[in-house]
Protein backbone atom coordinates (compact mmCIF):
# COMPACT_ATOMS: atom_id res chain seq x y z
CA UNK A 1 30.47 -2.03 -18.83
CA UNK A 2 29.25 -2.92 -22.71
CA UNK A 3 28.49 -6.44 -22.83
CA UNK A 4 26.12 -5.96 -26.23
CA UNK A 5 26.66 -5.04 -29.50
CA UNK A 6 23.66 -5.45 -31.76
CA UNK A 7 22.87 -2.45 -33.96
CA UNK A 8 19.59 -1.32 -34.53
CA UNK A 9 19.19 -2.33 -37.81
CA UNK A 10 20.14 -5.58 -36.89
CA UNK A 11 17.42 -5.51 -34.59
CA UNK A 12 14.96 -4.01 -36.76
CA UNK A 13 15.73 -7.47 -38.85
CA UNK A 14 15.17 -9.78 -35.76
CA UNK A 15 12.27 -8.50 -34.23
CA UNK A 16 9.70 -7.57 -36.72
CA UNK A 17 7.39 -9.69 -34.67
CA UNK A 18 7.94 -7.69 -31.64
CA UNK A 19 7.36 -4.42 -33.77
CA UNK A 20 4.04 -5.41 -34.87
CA UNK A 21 2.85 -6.84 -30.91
CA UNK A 22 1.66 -3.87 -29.55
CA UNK A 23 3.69 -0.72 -30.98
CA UNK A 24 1.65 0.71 -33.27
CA UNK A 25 0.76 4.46 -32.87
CA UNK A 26 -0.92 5.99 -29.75
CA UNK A 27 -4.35 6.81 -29.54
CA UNK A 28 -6.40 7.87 -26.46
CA UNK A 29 -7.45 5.15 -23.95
CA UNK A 30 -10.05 4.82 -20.92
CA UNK A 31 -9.06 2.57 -17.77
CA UNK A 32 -12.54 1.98 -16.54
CA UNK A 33 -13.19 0.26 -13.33
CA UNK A 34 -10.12 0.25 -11.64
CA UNK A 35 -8.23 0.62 -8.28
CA UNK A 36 -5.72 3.48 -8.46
CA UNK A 37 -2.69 3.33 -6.55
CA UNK A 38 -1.75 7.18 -7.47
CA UNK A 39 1.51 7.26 -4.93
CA UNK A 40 1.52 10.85 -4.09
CA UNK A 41 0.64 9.01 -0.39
CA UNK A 42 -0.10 5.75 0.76
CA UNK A 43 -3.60 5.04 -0.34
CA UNK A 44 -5.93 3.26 -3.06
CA UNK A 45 -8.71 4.66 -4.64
CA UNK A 46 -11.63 2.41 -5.73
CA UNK A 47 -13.76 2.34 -9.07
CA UNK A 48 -12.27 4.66 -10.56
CA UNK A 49 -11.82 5.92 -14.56
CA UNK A 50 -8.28 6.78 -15.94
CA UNK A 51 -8.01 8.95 -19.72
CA UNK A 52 -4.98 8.69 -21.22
CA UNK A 53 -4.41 11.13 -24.20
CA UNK A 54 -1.29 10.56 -26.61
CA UNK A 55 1.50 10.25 -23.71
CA UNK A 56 -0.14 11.52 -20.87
CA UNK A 57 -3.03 11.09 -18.76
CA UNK A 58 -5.77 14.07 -18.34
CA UNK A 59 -8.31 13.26 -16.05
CA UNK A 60 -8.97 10.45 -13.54
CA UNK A 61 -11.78 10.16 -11.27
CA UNK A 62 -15.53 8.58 -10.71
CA UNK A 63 -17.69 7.59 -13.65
CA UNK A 64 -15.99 10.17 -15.83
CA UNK A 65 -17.15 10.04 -19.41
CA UNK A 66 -15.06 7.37 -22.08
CA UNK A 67 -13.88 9.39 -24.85
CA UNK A 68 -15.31 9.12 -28.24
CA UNK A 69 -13.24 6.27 -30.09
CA UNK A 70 -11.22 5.65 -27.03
CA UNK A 71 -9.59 2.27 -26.43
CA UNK A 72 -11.30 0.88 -23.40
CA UNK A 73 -9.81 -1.24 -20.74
CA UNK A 74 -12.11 -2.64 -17.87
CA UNK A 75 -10.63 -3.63 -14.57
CA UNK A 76 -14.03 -4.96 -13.39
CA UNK A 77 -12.98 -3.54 -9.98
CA UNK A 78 -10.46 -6.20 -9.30
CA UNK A 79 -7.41 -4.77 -11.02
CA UNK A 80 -5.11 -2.22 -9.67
CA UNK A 81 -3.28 0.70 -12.15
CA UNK A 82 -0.01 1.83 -10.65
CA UNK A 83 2.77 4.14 -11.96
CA UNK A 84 5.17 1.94 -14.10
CA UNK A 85 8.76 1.32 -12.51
CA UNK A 86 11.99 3.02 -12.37
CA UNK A 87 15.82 1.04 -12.45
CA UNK A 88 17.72 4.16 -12.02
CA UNK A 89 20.73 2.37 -12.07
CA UNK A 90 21.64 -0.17 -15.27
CA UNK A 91 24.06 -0.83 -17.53
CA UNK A 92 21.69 -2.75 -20.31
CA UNK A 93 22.30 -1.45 -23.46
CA UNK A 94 20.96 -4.08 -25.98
CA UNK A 95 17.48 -4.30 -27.27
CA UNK A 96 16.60 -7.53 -25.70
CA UNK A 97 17.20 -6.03 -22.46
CA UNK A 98 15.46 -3.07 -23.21
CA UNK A 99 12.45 -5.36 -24.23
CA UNK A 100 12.57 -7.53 -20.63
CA UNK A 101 12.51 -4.43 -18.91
CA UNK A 102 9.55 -3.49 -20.41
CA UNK A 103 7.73 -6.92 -20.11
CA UNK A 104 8.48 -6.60 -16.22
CA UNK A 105 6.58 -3.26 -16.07
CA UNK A 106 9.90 -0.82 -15.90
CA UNK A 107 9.14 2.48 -17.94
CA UNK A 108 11.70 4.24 -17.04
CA UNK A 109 15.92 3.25 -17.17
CA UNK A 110 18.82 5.21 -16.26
CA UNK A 111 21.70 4.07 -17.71
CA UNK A 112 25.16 4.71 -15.87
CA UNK A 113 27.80 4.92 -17.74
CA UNK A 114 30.00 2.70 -20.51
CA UNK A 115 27.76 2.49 -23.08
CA UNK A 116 28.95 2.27 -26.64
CA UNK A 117 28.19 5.61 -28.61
CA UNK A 118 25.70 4.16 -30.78
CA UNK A 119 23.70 3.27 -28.13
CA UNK A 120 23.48 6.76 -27.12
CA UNK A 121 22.96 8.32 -31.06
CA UNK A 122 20.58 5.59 -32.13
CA UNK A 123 19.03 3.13 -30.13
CA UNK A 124 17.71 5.46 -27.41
CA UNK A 125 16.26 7.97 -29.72
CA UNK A 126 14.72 5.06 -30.84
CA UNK A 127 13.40 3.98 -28.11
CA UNK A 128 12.29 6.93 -26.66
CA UNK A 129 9.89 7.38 -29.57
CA UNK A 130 8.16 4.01 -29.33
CA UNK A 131 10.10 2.96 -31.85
CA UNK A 132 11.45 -0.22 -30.33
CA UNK A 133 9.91 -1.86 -27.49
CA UNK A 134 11.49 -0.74 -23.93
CA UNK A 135 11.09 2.22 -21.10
CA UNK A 136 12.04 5.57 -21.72
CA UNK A 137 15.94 5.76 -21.39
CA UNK A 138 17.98 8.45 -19.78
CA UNK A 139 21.91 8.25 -20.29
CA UNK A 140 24.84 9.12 -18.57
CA UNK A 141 28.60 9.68 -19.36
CA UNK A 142 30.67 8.45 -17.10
CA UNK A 143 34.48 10.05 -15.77
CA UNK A 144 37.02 8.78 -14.12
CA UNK A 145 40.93 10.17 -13.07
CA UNK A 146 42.47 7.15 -14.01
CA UNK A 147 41.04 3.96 -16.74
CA UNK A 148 40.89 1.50 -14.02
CA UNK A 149 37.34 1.47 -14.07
CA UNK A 150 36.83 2.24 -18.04
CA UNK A 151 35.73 5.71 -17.42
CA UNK A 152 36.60 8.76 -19.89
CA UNK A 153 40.09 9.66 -18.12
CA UNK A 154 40.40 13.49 -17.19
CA UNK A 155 43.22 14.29 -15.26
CA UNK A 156 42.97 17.80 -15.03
CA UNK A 157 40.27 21.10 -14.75
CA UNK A 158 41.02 22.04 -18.32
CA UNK A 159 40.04 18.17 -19.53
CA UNK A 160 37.04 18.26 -16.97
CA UNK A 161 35.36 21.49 -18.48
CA UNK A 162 35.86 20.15 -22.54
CA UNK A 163 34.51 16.74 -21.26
CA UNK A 164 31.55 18.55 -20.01
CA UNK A 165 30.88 19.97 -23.56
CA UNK A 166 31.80 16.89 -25.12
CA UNK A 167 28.87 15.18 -23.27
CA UNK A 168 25.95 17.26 -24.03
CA UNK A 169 27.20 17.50 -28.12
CA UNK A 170 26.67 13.82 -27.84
CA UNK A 171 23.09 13.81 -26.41
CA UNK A 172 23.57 12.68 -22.73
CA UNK A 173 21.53 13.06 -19.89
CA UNK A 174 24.09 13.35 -16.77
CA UNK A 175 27.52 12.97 -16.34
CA UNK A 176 28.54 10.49 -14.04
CA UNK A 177 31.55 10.80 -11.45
CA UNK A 178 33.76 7.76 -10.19
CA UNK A 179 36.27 7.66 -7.58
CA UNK A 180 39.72 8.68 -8.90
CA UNK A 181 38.91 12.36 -9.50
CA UNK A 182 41.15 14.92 -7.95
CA UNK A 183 39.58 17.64 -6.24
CA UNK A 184 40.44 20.48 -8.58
CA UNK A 185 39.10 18.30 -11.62
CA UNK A 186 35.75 17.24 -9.54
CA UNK A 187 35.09 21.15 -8.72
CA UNK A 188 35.70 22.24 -12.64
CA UNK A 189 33.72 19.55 -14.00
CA UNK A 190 30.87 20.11 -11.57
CA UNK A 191 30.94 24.00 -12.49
CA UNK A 192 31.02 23.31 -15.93
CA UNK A 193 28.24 21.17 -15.34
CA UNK A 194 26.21 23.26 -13.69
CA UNK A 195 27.09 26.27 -16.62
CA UNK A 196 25.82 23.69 -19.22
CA UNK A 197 23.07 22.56 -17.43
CA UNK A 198 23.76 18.93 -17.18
CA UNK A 199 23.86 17.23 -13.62
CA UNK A 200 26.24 15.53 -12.39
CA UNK A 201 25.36 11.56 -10.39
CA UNK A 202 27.80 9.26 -9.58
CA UNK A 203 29.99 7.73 -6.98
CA UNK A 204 31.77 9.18 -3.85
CA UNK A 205 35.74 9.89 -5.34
CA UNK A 206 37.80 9.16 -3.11
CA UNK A 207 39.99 12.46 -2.84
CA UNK A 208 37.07 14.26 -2.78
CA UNK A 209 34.55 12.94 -0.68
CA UNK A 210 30.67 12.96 -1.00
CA UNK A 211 30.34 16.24 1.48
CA UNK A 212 32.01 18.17 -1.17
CA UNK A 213 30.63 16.46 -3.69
CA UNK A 214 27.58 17.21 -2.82
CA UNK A 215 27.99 20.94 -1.61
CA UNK A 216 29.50 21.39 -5.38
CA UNK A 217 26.23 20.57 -6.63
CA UNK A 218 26.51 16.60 -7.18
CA UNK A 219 22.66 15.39 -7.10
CA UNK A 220 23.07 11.52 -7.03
CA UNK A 221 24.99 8.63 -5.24
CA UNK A 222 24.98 6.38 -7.12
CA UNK A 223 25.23 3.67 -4.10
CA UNK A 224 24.22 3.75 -0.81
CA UNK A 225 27.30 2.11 0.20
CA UNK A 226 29.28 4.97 -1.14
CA UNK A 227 28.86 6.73 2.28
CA UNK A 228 31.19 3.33 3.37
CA UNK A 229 33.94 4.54 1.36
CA UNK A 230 34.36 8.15 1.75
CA UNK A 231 31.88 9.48 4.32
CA UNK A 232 32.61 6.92 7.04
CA UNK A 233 35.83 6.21 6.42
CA UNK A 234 38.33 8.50 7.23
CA UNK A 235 40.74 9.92 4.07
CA UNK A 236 44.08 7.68 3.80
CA UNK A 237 42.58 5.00 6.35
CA UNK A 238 41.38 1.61 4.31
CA UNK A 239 38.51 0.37 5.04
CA UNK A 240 37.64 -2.81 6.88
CA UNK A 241 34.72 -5.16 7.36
CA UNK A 242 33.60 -3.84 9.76
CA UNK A 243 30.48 -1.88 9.73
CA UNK A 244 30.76 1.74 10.88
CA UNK A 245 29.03 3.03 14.27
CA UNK A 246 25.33 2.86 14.15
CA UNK A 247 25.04 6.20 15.65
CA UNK A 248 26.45 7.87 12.96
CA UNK A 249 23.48 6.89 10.70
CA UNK A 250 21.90 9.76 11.56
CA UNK A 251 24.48 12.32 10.02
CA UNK A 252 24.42 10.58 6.90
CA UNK A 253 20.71 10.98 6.43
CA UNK A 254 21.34 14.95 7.47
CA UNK A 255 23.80 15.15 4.84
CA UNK A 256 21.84 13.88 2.30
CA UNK A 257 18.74 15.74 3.69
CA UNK A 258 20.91 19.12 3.67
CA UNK A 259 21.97 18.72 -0.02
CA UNK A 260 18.25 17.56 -1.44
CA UNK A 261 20.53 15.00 -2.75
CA UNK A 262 18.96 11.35 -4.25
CA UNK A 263 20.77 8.29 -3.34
CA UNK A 264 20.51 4.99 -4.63
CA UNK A 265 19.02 2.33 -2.49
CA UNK A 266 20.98 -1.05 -3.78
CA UNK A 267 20.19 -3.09 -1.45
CA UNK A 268 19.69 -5.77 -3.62
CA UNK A 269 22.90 -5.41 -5.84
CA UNK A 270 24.42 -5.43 -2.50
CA UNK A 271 23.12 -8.47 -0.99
CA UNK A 272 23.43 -10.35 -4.16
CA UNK A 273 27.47 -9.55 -3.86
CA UNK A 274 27.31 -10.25 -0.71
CA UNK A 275 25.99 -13.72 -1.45
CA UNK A 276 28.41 -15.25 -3.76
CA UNK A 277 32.08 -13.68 -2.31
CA UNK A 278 33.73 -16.93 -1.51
CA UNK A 279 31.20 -19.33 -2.64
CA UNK A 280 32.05 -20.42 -5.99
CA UNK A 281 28.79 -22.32 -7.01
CA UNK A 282 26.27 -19.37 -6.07
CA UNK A 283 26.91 -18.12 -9.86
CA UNK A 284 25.63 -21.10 -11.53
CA UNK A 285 22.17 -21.24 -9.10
CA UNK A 286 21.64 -17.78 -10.32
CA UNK A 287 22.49 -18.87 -14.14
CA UNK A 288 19.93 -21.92 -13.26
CA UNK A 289 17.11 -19.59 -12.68
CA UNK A 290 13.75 -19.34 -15.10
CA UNK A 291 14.60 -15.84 -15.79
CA UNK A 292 18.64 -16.47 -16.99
CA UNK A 293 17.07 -17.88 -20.13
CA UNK A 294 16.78 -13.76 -20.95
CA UNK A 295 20.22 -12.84 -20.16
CA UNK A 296 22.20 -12.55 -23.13
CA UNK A 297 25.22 -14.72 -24.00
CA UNK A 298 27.36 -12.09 -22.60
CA UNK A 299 26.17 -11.39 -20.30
CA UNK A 300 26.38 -14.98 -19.15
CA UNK A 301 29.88 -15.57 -19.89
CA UNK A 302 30.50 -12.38 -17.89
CA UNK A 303 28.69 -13.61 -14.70
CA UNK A 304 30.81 -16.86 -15.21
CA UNK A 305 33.91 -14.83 -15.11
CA UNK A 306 32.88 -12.80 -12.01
CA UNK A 307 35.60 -12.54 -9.65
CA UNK A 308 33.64 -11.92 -6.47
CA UNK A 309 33.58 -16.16 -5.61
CA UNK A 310 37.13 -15.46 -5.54
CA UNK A 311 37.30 -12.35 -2.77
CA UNK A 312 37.41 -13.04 1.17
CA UNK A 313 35.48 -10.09 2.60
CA UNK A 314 32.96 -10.89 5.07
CA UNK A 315 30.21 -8.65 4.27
CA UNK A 316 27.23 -9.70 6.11
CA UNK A 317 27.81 -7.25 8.84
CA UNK A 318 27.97 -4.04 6.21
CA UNK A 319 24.94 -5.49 4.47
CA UNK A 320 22.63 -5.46 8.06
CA UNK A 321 24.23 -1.62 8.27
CA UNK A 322 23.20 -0.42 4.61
CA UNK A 323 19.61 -2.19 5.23
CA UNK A 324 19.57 0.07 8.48
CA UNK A 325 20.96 3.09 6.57
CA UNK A 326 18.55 3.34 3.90
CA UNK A 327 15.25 2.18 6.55
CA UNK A 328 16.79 5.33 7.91
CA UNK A 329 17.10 7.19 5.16
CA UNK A 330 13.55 5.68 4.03
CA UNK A 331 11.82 6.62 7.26
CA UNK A 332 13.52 10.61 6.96
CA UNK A 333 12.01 10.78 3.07
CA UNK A 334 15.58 11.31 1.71
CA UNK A 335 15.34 11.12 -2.05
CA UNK A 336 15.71 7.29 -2.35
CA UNK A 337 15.50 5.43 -5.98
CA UNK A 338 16.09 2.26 -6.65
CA UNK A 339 19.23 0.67 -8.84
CA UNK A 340 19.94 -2.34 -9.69
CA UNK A 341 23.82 -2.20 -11.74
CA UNK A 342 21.90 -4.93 -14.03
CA UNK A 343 23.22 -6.77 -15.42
CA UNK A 344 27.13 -6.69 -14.61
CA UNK A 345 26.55 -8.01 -11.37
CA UNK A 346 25.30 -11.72 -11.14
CA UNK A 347 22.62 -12.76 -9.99
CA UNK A 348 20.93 -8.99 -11.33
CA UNK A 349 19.29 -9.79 -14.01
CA UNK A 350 17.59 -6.98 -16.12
CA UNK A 351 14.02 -6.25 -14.84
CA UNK A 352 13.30 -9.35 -13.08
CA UNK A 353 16.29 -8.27 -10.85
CA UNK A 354 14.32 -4.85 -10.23
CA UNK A 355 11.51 -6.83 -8.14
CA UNK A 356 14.17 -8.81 -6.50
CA UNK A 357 15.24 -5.48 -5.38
CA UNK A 358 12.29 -4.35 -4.61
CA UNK A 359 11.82 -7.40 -2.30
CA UNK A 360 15.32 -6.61 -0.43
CA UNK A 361 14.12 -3.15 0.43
CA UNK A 362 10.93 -4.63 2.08
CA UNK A 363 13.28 -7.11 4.14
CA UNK A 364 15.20 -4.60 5.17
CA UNK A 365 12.34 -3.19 7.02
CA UNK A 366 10.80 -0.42 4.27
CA UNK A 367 7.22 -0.57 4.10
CA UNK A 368 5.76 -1.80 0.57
CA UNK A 369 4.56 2.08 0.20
CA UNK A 370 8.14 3.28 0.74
CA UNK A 371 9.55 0.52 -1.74
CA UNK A 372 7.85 1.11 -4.54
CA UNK A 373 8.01 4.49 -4.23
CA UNK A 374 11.95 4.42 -4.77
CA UNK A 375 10.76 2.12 -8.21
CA UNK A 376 8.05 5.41 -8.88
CA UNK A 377 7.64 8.64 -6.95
CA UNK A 378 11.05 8.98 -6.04
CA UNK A 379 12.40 8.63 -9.46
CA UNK A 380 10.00 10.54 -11.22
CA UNK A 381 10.70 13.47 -8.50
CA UNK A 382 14.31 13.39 -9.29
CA UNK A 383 14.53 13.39 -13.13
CA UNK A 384 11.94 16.36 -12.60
CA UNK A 385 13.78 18.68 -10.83
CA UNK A 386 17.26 17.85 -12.62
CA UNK A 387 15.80 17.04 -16.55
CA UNK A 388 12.32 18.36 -16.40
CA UNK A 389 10.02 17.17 -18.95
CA UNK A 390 6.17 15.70 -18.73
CA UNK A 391 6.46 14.20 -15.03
CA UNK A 392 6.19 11.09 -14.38
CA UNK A 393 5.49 8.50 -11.01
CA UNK A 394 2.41 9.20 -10.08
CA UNK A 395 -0.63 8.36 -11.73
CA UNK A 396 -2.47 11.69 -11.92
CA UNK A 397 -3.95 14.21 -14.19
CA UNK A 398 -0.87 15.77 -15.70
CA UNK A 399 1.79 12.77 -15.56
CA UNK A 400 3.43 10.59 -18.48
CA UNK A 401 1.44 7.64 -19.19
CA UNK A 402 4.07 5.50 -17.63
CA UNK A 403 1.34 2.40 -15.98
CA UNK A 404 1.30 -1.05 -14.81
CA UNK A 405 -2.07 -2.71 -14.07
CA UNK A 406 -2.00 -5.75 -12.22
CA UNK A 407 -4.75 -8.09 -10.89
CA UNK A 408 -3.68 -7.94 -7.42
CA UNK A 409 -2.48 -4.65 -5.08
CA UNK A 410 1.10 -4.47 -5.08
CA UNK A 411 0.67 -2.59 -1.37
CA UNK A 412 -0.61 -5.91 -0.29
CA UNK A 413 1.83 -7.79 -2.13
CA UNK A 414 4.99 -6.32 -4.33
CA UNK A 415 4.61 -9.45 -6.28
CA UNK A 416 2.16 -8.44 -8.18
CA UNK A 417 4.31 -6.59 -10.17
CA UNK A 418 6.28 -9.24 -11.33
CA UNK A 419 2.68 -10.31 -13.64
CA UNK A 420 1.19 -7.05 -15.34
CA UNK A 421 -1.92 -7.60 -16.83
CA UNK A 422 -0.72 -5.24 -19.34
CA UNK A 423 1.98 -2.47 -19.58
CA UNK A 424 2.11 1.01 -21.37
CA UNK A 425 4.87 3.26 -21.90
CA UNK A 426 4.35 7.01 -22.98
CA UNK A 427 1.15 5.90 -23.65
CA UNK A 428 1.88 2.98 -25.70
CA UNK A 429 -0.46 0.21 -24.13
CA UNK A 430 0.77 -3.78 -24.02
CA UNK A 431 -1.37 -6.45 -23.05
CA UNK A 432 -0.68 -9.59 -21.82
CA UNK A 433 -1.04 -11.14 -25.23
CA UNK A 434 1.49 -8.68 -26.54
CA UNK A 435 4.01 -8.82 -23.50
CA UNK A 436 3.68 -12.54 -23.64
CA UNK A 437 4.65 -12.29 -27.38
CA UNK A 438 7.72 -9.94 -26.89
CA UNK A 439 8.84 -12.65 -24.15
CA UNK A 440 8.68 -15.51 -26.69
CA UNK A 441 10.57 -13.62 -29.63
CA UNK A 442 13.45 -12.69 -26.89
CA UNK A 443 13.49 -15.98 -25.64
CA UNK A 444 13.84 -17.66 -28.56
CA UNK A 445 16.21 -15.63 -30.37
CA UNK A 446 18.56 -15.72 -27.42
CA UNK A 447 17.93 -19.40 -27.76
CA UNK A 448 19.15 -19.59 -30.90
CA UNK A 449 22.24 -17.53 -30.52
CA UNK A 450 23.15 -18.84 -26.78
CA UNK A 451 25.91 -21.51 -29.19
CA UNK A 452 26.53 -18.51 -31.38
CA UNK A 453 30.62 -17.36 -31.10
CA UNK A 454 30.80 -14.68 -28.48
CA UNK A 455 33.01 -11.56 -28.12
CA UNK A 456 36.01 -11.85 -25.53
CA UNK A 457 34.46 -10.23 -22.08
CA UNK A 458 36.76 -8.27 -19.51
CA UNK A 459 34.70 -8.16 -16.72
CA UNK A 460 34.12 -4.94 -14.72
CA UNK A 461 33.67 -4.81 -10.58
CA UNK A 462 32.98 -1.55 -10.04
CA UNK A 463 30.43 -2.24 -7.20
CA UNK A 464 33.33 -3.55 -4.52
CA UNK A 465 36.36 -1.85 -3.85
């Protein structure tokens, strides 16, 4: 789903003014004074002192002695530090987005599939090394049995294991599954997979079926509302609007729990779809909305081609089921992260749609803790144990210097994300001066190029089937 197609030297062009607001090299810096929301549990911990060194942070405690030529920030006991967020599920690819993400406090993106090579080769590296302004990116290649979807086709095991080689020459992170796989092909690409050491995420495929998936060593759904489509549904039955049994909840969470498996907690991508089927005018409220000024011209023209106004499910019921499905999963501590398919679905934009999210898990009944912690612990737990690297989601002695600070507690309000006082990435620290300034350039630029000639856009559902 590639909706962008500036190059990075194009962008090095555009936003000079961004590079110079706030990206300049790391050096060591002392939060003083703060409230630390550390999310290994629910708690905050008062006056405290944070040292960050290059991209990580090495000590944190009381009254603990600033650093010699450290940059100091004071929270004057009033603001709260928290571990920056997580979309583990996006399909942004241009620099603009990257930059919005960033400006909303999200230091960490997982991209999901259909991005254009370049992306991949240049403009992550880039990124990555604090080169351009945006999270830390991870990237995956997505496969498919058949191009109705724009996956990579493989149609058979032979295909499946050179795709799997294919992938990692080309730098990605995971390889990412969709539905028309064939059994034999899912079971040599995830054994290839597993050879290579590259995981495989994804979506449930229909022939194959997320217990198997998961038993051959699949770590992610990318959905929660996969488990509609080929856990309770039966093979060769189609499946209806009506939500499944309640009681069977519970052996969804014990699959999930029996494979250590992450799943995606959508929520919000869901509801939003569920919104706007058969209303026609819910696409231009969203495109109406302060924060659409930041979605790119593309992007725009692709919500306005959306054919979800034009479907006649009725999926109100399924919604109240997934918001009870992932409480569930929520209250059992399956790996939940959060994912947002910005922005191909409408009304998703990129970051700001991440706290919208955020605020859909809380309606559905999630405490704040257990929110954000699918936006922070949960992801930095998952790319752990399947990437490894400098961990990350917590803030803690040890952990990539991946922070928000805010000037209210986002356990008392998940709001207060949606305002950071100031941002840093890998240790790269934005203020508000300098997040206020990468707003402005994006905003304006997109300004001037909203009347600009734009690509034909095939749009891509790949969220409703």
């Amino acid at each position: 789903m590639r909706f962008f197609g500036l190059g990075l030297s194009i962008w090095a062009c555009l936003c000079s003014a961004i590079a110079s607001a706030g990206d300049g090299p790391k050096q060591s810096t002392a939060f003083v004074h703060l409230n630390v929301i550390p999310m290994d549990r629910e708690r905050v911990i008062s006056d405290q002192t944070v040292i960050v060194e290059d991209d990580m942070i090495v000590a944190m405690g009381h009254g603990l002695e600033v650093p010699d030529g450290a940059r100091v920030i004071d929270g004057r006991k009033t603001a709260y530090l928290s571990p920056g967020l997580a979309d583990m599920h996006t399909h942004s690819e241009s620099p603009d987005d990257l930059a919005i993400y960033l400006v909303n406090g999200v230091t960490t993106l997982l991209h999901m599939g259909g991005a254009a090579a370049g992306f991949v080769a240049n403009t992550v590296p880039a990124v990555n090394r604090g080169e351009i302004p945006g999270p830390r990116v991870y990237t995956s290649f997505k496969v498919d049995g058949s191009g109705a979807y724009n996956g990579f086709v493989i149609r058979s095991p032979a295909e499946a294991r050179a795709i799997v080689g294919l992938a990692k020459t080309n730098g990605y992170d995971f390889l990412k599954v969709y539905v028309g796989l064939t059994p034999d092909t899912f079971s040599a690409l995830a054994g290839e997979a597993q050879h290579l050491g590259i995981p495989v995420v994804g979506h449930g495929a229909y022939a194959v079926r997320i217990e198997r998936q998961l038993a051959e060593g699949q770590v992610l759904i990318a959905h929660a509302e996969e488990f509609f489509y080929t856990f309770f549904t039966p093979p060769g039955v189609e499946e209806t609007d009506t939500p499944p049994d309640r009681g069977r909840i519970a052996s969804a969470v014990a699959l999930a729990k029996r494979y250590n498996a992450a799943v995606t907690a959508d929520v919000g991508t869901y509801a939003a779809i569920t919104r706007q089927i058969g209303r026609p005018g819910e696409v231009a409220k969203y495109l109406a909305r302060p924060d659409a000024v930041y979605l790119s011209p593309q992007a725009s023209q692709a919500w306005q081609m959306s054919g979800y106004a034009r479907k006649t499910a009725k999926l109100g019921p399924k919604l109240a089921f997934l918001r009870q499905l992932v409480k569930a999963m929520a209250d059992a501590d399956v790996e939940l992260v959060l994912g947002t398919d910005a922005p191909t679905i409408p009304g998703i934009p990129p970051g700001f749609g991440l706290h919208d999210s955020l605020a859909e898990l809380e309606a559905s009944g999630l405490t704040r803790f257990q929110s954000l912690a699918t936006a922070t612990r949960s992801p930095g737990q998952f790319i752990r144990r399947t990437k490894g690297g400098i961990p990350f989601g917590l803030v803690a002695p040890g952990y990539r210097a991946d922070l928000i600070l805010s000037n209210d507690n986002p356990l008392a309000t998940l709001a207060a994300l949606r305002t950071p006082v100031g941002v840093m990435v890998g240790g790269r620290w934005r203020d508000a001066t300098a997040l206020q300034t990468i707003t402005r350039d994006v905003r304006e630029r997109l300004r001037r190029t909203s009347n600009a000639p734009c690509a034909k856009v095939t749009p891509v559902y790949e969220d409703l089937r």
